[in-house]
Protein backbone atom coordinates (compact mmCIF):
# COMPACT_ATOMS: atom_id res chain seq x y z
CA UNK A 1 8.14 1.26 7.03
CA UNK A 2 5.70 0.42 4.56
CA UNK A 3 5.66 2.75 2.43
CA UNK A 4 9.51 3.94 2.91
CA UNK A 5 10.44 0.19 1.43
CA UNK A 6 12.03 -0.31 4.87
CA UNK A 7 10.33 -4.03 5.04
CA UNK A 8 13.62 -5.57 2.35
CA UNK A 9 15.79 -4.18 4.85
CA UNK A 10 14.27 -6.08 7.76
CA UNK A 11 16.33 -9.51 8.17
CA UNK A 12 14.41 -13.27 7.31
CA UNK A 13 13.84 -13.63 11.40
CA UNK A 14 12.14 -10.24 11.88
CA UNK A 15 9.90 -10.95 8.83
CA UNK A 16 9.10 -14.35 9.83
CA UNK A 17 8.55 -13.50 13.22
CA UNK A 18 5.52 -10.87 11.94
CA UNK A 19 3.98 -13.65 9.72
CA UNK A 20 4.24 -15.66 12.99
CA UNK A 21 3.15 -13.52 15.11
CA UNK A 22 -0.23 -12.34 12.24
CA UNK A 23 -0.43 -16.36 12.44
CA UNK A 24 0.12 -16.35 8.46
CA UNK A 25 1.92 -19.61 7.56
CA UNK A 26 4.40 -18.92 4.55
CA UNK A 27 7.90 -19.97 3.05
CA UNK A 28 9.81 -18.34 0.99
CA UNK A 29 12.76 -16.02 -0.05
CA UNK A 30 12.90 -12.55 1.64
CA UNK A 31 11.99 -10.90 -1.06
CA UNK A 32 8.61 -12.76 -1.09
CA UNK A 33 7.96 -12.52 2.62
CA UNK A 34 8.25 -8.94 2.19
CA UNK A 35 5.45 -8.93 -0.34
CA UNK A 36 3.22 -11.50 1.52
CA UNK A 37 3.99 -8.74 4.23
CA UNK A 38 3.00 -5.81 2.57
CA UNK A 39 -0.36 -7.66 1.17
CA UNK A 40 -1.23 -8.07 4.82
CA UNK A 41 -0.74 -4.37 5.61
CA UNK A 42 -2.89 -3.61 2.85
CA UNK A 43 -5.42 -5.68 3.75
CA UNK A 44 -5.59 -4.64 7.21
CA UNK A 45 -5.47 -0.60 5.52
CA UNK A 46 -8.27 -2.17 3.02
CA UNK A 47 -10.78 -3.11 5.82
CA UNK A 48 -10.13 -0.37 8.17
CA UNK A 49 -11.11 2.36 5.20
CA UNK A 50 -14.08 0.15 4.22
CA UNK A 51 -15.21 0.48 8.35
CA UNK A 52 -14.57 4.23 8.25
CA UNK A 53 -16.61 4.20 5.67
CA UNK A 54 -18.92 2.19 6.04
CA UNK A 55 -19.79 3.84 10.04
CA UNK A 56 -19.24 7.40 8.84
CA UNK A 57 -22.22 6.81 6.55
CA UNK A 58 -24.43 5.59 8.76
CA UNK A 59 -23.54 8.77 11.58
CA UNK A 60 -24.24 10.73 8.20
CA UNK A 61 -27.24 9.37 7.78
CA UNK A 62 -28.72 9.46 11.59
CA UNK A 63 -26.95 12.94 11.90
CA UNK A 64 -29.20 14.00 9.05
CA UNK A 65 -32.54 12.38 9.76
CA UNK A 66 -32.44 13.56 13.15
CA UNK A 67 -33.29 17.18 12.08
């Protein structure tokens, strides 16, 4: 959905109901929820490459010393 644009298609309940739900408080057109929206996925994409990262270097680096 994110990427496929499928988020403007989503009706002003559904989209409020996520920002409920992600306990994000926010009012505005549909247009706008869908971009507060897809800041939050990003986010949530953000952190979860920067912990990949973050913990594969560290297995790297024990992997490594441990020879």
């Amino acid at each position: 959905m994110y990427n496929s644009d499928k988020l403007s298609s989503l009706r002003v309940d559904e989209l409020s109901s996520y920002l409920s739900l992600h306990k994000i408080t926010f009012k505005g057109k549909n247009a706008e929820k869908v971009a507060m929206i897809k800041v939050h996925i990003g986010s949530l994409l953000y952190d979860s490459i920067k912990w990949s990262v973050n913990n594969l270097g560290s297995l790297r680096y024990e992997t490594c010393s441990n020879k």
